[in-house]
C-alpha atoms as a PDB file:
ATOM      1  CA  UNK A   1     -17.394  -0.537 -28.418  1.00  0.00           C
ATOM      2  CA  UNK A   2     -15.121   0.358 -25.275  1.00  0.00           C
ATOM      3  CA  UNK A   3     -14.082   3.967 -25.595  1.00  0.00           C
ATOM      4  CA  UNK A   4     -10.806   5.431 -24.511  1.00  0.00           C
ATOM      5  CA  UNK A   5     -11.747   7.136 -21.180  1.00  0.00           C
ATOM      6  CA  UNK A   6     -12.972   3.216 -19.805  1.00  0.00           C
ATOM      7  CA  UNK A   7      -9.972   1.820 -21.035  1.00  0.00           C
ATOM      8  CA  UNK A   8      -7.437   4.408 -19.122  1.00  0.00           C
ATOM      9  CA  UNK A   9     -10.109   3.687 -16.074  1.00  0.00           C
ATOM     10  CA  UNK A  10      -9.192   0.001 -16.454  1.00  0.00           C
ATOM     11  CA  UNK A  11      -5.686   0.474 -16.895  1.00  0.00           C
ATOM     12  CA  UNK A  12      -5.277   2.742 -13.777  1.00  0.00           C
ATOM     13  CA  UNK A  13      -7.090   0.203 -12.052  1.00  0.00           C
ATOM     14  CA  UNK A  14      -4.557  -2.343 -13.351  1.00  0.00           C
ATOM     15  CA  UNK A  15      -1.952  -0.555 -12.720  1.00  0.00           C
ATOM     16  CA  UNK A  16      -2.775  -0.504  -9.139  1.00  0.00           C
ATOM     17  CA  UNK A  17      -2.339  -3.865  -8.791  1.00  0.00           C
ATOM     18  CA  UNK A  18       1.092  -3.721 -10.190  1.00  0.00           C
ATOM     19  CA  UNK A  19       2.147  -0.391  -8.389  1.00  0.00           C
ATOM     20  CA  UNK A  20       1.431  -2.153  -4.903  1.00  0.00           C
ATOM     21  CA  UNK A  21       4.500  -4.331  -5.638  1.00  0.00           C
ATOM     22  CA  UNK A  22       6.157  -0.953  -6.410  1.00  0.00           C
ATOM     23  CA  UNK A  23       7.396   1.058  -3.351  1.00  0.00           C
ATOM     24  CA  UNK A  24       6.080   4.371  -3.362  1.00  0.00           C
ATOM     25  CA  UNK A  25       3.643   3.531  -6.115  1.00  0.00           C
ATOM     26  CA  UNK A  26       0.616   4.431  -4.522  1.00  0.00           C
ATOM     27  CA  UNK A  27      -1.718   1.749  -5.652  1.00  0.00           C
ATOM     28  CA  UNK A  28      -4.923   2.821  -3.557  1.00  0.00           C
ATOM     29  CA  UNK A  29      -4.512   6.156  -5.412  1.00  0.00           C
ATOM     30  CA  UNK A  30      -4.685   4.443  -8.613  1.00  0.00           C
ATOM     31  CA  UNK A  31      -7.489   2.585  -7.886  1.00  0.00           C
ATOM     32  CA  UNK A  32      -9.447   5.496  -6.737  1.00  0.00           C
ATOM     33  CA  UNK A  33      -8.790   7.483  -9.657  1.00  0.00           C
ATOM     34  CA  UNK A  34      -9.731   4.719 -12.004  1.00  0.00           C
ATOM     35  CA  UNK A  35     -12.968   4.397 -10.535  1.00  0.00           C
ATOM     36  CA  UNK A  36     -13.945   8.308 -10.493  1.00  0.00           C
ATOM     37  CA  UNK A  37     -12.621   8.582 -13.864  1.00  0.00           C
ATOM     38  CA  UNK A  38     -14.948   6.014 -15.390  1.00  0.00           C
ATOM     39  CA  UNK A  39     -18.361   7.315 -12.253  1.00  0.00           C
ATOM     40  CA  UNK A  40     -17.266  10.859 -13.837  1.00  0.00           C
ATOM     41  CA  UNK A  41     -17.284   9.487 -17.358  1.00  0.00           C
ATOM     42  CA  UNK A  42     -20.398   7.719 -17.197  1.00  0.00           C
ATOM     43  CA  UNK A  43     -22.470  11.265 -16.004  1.00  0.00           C
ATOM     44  CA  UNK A  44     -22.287   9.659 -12.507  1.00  0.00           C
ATOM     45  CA  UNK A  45     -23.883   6.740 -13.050  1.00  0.00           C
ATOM     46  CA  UNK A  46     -22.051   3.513 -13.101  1.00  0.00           C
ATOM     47  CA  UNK A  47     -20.692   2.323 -10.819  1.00  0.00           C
ATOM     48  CA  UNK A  48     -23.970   2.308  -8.527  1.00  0.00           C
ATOM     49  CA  UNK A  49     -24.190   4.410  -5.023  1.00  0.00           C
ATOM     50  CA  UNK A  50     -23.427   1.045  -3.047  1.00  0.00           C
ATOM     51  CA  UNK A  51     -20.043   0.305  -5.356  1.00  0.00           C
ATOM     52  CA  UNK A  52     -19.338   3.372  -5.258  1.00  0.00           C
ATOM     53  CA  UNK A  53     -19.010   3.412  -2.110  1.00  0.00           C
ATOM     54  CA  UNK A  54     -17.901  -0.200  -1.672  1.00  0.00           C
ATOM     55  CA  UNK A  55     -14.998   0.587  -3.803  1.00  0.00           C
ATOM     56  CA  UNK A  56     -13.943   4.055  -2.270  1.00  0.00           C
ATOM     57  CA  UNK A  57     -13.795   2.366   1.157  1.00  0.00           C
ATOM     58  CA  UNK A  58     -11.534  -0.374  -0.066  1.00  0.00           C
ATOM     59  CA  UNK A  59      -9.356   2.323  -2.032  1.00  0.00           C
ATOM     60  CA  UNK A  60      -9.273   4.336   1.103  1.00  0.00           C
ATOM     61  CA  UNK A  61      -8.345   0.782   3.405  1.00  0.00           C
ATOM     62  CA  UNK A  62      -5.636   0.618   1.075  1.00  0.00           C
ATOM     63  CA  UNK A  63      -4.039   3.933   1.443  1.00  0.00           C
ATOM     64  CA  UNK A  64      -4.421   3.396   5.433  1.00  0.00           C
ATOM     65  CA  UNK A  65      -2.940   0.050   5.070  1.00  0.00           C
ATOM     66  CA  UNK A  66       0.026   1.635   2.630  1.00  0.00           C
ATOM     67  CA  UNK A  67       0.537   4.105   4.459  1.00  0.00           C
ATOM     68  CA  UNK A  68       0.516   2.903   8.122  1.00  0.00           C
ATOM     69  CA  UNK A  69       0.655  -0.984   7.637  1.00  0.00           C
ATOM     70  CA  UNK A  70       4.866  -1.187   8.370  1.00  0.00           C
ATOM     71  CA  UNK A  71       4.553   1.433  11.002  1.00  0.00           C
ATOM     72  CA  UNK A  72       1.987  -0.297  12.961  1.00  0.00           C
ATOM     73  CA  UNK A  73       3.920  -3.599  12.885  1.00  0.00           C
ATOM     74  CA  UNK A  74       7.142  -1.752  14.203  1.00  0.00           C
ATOM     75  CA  UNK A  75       5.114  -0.095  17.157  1.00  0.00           C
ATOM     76  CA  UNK A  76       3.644  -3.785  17.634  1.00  0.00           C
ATOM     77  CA  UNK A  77       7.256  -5.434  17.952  1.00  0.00           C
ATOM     78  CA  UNK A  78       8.282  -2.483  20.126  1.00  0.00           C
ATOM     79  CA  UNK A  79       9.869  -0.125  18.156  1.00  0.00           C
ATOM     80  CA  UNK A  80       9.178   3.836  19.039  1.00  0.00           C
ATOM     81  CA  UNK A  81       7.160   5.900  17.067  1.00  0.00           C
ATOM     82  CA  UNK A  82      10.991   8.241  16.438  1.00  0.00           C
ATOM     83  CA  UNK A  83      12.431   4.660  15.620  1.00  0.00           C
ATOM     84  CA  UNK A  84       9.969   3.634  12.760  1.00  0.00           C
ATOM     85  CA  UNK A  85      10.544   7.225  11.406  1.00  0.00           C
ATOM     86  CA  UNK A  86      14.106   7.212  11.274  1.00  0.00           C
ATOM     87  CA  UNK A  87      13.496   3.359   9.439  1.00  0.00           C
ATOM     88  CA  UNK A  88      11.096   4.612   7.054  1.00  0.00           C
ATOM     89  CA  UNK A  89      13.290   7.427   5.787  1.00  0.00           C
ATOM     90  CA  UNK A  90      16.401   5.139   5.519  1.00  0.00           C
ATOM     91  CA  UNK A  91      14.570   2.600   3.911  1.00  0.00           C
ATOM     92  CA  UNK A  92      12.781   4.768   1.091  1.00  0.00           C
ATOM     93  CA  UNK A  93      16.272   6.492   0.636  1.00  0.00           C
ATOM     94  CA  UNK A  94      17.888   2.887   0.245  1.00  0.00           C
ATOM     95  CA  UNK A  95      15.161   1.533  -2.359  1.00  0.00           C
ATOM     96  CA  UNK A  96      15.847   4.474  -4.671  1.00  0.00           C
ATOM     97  CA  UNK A  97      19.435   4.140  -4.674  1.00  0.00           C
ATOM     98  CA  UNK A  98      19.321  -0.659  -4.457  1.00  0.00           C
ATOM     99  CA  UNK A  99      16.058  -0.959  -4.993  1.00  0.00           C
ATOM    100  CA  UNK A 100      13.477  -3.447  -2.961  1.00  0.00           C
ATOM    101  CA  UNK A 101      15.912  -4.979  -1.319  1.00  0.00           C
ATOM    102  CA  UNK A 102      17.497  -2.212   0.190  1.00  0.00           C
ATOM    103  CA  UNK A 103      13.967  -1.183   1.396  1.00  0.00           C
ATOM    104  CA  UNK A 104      13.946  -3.865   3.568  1.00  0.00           C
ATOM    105  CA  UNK A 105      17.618  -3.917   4.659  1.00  0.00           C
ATOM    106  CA  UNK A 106      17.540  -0.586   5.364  1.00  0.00           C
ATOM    107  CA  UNK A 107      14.308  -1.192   7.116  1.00  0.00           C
ATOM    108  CA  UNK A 108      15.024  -3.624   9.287  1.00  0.00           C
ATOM    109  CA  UNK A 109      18.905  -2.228   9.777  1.00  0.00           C
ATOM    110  CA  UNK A 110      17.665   0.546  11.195  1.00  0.00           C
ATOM    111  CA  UNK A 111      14.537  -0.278  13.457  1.00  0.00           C
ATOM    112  CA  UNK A 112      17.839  -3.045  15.048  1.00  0.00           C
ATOM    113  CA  UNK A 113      20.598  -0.349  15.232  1.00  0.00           C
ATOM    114  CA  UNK A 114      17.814   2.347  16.797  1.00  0.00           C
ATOM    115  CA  UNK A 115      16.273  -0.070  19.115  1.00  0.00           C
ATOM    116  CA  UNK A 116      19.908  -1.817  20.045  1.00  0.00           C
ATOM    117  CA  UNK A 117      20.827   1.814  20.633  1.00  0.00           C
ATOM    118  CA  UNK A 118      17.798   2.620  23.053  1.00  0.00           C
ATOM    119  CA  UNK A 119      17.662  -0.216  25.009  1.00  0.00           C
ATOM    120  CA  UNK A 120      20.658  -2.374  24.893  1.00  0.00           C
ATOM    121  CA  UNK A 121      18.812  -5.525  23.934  1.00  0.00           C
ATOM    122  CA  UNK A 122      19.546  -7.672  21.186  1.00  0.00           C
ATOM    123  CA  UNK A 123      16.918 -10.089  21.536  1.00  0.00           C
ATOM    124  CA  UNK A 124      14.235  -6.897  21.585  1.00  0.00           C
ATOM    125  CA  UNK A 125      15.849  -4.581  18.710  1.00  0.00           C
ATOM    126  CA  UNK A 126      15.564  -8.279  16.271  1.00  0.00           C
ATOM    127  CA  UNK A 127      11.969  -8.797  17.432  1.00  0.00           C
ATOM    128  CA  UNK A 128      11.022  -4.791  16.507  1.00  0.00           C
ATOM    129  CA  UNK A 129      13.352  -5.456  13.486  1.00  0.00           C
ATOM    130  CA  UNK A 130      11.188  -8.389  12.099  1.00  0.00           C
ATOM    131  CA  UNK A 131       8.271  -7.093  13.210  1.00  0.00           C
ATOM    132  CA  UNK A 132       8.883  -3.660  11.091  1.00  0.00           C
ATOM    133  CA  UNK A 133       9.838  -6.027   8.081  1.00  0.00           C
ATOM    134  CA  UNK A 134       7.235  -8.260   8.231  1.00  0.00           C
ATOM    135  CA  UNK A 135       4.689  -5.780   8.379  1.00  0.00           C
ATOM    136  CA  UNK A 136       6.135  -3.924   5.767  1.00  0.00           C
ATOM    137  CA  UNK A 137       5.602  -7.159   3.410  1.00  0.00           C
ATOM    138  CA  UNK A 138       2.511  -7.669   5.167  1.00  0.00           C
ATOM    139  CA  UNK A 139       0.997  -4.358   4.092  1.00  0.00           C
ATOM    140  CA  UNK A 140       2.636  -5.316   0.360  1.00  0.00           C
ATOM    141  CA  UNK A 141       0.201  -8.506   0.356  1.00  0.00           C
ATOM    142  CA  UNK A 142      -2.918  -6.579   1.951  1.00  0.00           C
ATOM    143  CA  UNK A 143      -2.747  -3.925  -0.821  1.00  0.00           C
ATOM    144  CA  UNK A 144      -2.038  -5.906  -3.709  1.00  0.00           C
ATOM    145  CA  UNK A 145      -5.126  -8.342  -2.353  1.00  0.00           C
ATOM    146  CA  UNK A 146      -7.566  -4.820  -1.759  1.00  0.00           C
ATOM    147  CA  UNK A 147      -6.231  -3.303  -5.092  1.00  0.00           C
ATOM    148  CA  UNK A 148      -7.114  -6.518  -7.065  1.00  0.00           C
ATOM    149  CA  UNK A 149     -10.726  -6.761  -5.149  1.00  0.00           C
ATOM    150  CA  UNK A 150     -11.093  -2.946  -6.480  1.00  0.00           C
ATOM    151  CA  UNK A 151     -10.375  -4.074 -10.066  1.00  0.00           C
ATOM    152  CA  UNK A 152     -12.855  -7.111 -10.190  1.00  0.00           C
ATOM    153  CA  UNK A 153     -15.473  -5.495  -8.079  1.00  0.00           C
ATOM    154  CA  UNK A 154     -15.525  -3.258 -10.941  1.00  0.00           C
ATOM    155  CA  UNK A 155     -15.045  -4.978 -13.850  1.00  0.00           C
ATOM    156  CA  UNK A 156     -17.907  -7.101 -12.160  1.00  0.00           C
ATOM    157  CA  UNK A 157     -19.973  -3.995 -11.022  1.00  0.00           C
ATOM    158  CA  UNK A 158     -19.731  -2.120 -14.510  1.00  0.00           C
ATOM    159  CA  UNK A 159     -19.175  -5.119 -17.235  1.00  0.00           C
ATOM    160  CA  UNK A 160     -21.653  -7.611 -15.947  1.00  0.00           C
ATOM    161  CA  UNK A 161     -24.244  -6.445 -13.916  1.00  0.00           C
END
Protein backbone atom coordinates (compact mmCIF):
# COMPACT_ATOMS: atom_id res chain seq x y z
CA UNK A 1 0.00 0.00 0.00
CA UNK A 2 1.30 3.59 -1.13
CA UNK A 3 0.94 5.92 1.81
CA UNK A 4 0.08 9.57 1.64
CA UNK A 5 3.53 11.23 2.15
CA UNK A 6 4.80 9.10 -1.41
CA UNK A 7 1.86 10.11 -3.09
CA UNK A 8 2.26 14.12 -2.36
CA UNK A 9 6.16 13.20 -3.32
CA UNK A 10 4.80 11.97 -6.66
CA UNK A 11 2.46 14.61 -7.18
CA UNK A 12 5.02 17.44 -6.52
CA UNK A 13 7.11 15.69 -8.83
CA UNK A 14 4.23 15.77 -11.33
CA UNK A 15 3.45 18.86 -10.83
CA UNK A 16 6.80 19.94 -11.90
CA UNK A 17 6.35 18.84 -15.09
CA UNK A 18 3.24 20.82 -15.50
CA UNK A 19 4.52 24.02 -13.62
CA UNK A 20 7.47 24.28 -16.27
CA UNK A 21 4.78 25.20 -18.84
CA UNK A 22 3.67 27.67 -16.12
CA UNK A 23 5.66 30.98 -15.93
CA UNK A 24 6.89 31.56 -12.63
CA UNK A 25 6.01 28.06 -11.55
CA UNK A 26 9.18 26.96 -10.43
CA UNK A 27 9.27 23.42 -11.60
CA UNK A 28 12.97 22.51 -10.47
CA UNK A 29 11.72 23.53 -6.99
CA UNK A 30 9.03 21.10 -7.20
CA UNK A 31 11.00 18.46 -8.22
CA UNK A 32 13.47 18.91 -5.52
CA UNK A 33 11.03 18.98 -2.88
CA UNK A 34 9.33 15.88 -4.09
CA UNK A 35 12.35 13.99 -3.92
CA UNK A 36 13.51 15.13 -0.23
CA UNK A 37 10.08 14.68 0.88
CA UNK A 38 9.87 11.01 -0.04
CA UNK A 39 14.56 10.54 0.95
CA UNK A 40 13.15 12.30 4.30
CA UNK A 41 10.16 9.99 4.46
CA UNK A 42 11.87 6.90 3.83
CA UNK A 43 14.53 7.59 7.10
CA UNK A 44 16.99 8.60 4.31
CA UNK A 45 17.08 5.77 2.48
CA UNK A 46 15.52 5.59 -0.88
CA UNK A 47 16.37 7.11 -3.21
CA UNK A 48 20.12 5.72 -3.08
CA UNK A 49 23.34 8.19 -2.52
CA UNK A 50 23.99 8.09 -6.44
CA UNK A 51 20.06 9.19 -7.26
CA UNK A 52 20.16 11.21 -4.85
CA UNK A 53 22.48 12.95 -6.12
CA UNK A 54 21.67 12.27 -9.77
CA UNK A 55 18.38 13.82 -9.18
CA UNK A 56 19.47 16.96 -7.08
CA UNK A 57 21.88 17.87 -9.90
CA UNK A 58 19.19 17.69 -12.52
CA UNK A 59 16.72 19.68 -10.11
CA UNK A 60 19.46 22.16 -9.58
CA UNK A 61 20.25 22.24 -13.84
CA UNK A 62 16.78 23.10 -13.94
CA UNK A 63 16.60 26.04 -11.69
CA UNK A 64 19.93 27.36 -13.57
CA UNK A 65 18.30 26.71 -16.80
CA UNK A 66 14.84 28.54 -15.41
CA UNK A 67 16.34 30.94 -14.12
CA UNK A 68 19.11 32.07 -16.56
CA UNK A 69 18.09 30.11 -19.80
CA UNK A 70 16.18 33.50 -21.57
CA UNK A 71 18.83 35.74 -20.20
CA UNK A 72 21.65 33.91 -21.65
CA UNK A 73 20.00 33.76 -25.10
CA UNK A 74 19.41 37.66 -25.00
CA UNK A 75 23.19 38.30 -24.06
CA UNK A 76 23.92 35.68 -26.99
CA UNK A 77 21.82 37.75 -29.67
CA UNK A 78 23.37 40.93 -28.26
CA UNK A 79 21.19 42.31 -25.95
CA UNK A 80 22.86 44.08 -22.63
CA UNK A 81 22.76 42.63 -19.45
CA UNK A 82 20.33 46.30 -18.37
CA UNK A 83 18.34 45.30 -21.62
CA UNK A 84 17.36 41.64 -20.65
CA UNK A 85 16.44 43.14 -17.19
CA UNK A 86 14.24 45.73 -18.26
CA UNK A 87 12.60 42.60 -20.72
CA UNK A 88 12.28 40.28 -17.97
CA UNK A 89 10.38 42.66 -15.72
CA UNK A 90 8.02 43.78 -18.58
CA UNK A 91 7.46 40.46 -19.60
CA UNK A 92 6.56 38.83 -16.08
CA UNK A 93 4.39 42.04 -15.49
CA UNK A 94 2.63 41.36 -18.98
CA UNK A 95 1.96 37.47 -18.32
CA UNK A 96 0.13 38.29 -15.09
CA UNK A 97 -2.03 40.81 -16.50
CA UNK A 98 -2.46 38.56 -20.72
CA UNK A 99 -1.02 35.73 -19.76
CA UNK A 100 1.77 33.57 -21.89
CA UNK A 101 1.44 35.43 -24.61
CA UNK A 102 2.10 38.63 -23.28
CA UNK A 103 5.27 37.04 -21.74
CA UNK A 104 6.64 36.77 -24.90
CA UNK A 105 5.35 40.00 -26.51
CA UNK A 106 6.43 41.85 -23.85
CA UNK A 107 9.64 39.97 -24.04
CA UNK A 108 10.61 40.36 -27.21
CA UNK A 109 8.91 44.15 -27.39
CA UNK A 110 11.16 45.20 -25.14
CA UNK A 111 14.68 43.53 -25.74
CA UNK A 112 13.63 45.43 -29.79
CA UNK A 113 12.53 48.85 -28.37
CA UNK A 114 15.79 48.78 -25.76
CA UNK A 115 18.21 47.57 -28.26
CA UNK A 116 16.57 49.89 -31.27
CA UNK A 117 17.01 52.57 -28.63
CA UNK A 118 20.83 51.82 -27.91
CA UNK A 119 22.07 51.29 -31.08
CA UNK A 120 19.92 52.45 -33.85
CA UNK A 121 19.80 49.13 -35.64
CA UNK A 122 16.87 47.38 -36.69
CA UNK A 123 18.36 44.44 -38.11
CA UNK A 124 20.42 43.97 -34.51
CA UNK A 125 17.50 44.93 -31.90
CA UNK A 126 15.21 41.83 -34.10
CA UNK A 127 18.17 39.44 -33.87
CA UNK A 128 18.55 40.19 -29.74
CA UNK A 129 14.68 40.21 -29.89
CA UNK A 130 14.43 36.56 -31.23
CA UNK A 131 17.21 35.51 -29.62
CA UNK A 132 15.64 36.60 -26.02
CA UNK A 133 12.35 34.79 -27.22
CA UNK A 134 13.69 31.86 -28.41
CA UNK A 135 15.65 31.20 -25.51
CA UNK A 136 12.97 31.94 -23.35
CA UNK A 137 10.96 28.91 -25.10
CA UNK A 138 14.10 27.18 -25.25
CA UNK A 139 14.59 27.11 -21.49
CA UNK A 140 10.52 26.14 -21.41
CA UNK A 141 11.50 22.81 -23.42
CA UNK A 142 14.87 22.14 -21.38
CA UNK A 143 12.93 22.23 -18.06
CA UNK A 144 9.94 20.47 -18.90
CA UNK A 145 12.49 17.64 -20.58
CA UNK A 146 14.89 17.76 -16.98
CA UNK A 147 11.66 17.92 -14.80
CA UNK A 148 10.16 14.82 -16.57
CA UNK A 149 13.77 12.90 -16.39
CA UNK A 150 13.46 13.81 -12.45
CA UNK A 151 10.02 12.14 -12.28
CA UNK A 152 10.95 8.79 -14.10
CA UNK A 153 14.40 8.59 -12.69
CA UNK A 154 12.46 8.27 -9.63
CA UNK A 155 9.62 6.46 -10.16
CA UNK A 156 12.35 4.10 -11.76
CA UNK A 157 14.90 4.56 -8.85
CA UNK A 158 12.24 4.00 -5.96
CA UNK A 159 9.32 1.72 -7.70
CA UNK A 160 11.46 -0.71 -9.59
CA UNK A 161 14.76 -1.14 -8.55
Amino acid sequence: MVDAITVLAVALLVAAVAGTLVPLVPGGLLSLAGVYLYWWHSGFAEPGALTLAVLTLLGVLTLLVEFFGGSIAAKAGGASWGTTAAAAAVGIVLMVVTGPLGLLVGLFGTVFALEFVRDGNVDESAQSALYATAGMLASTAAQALLTATVLFGFLIAVFLL
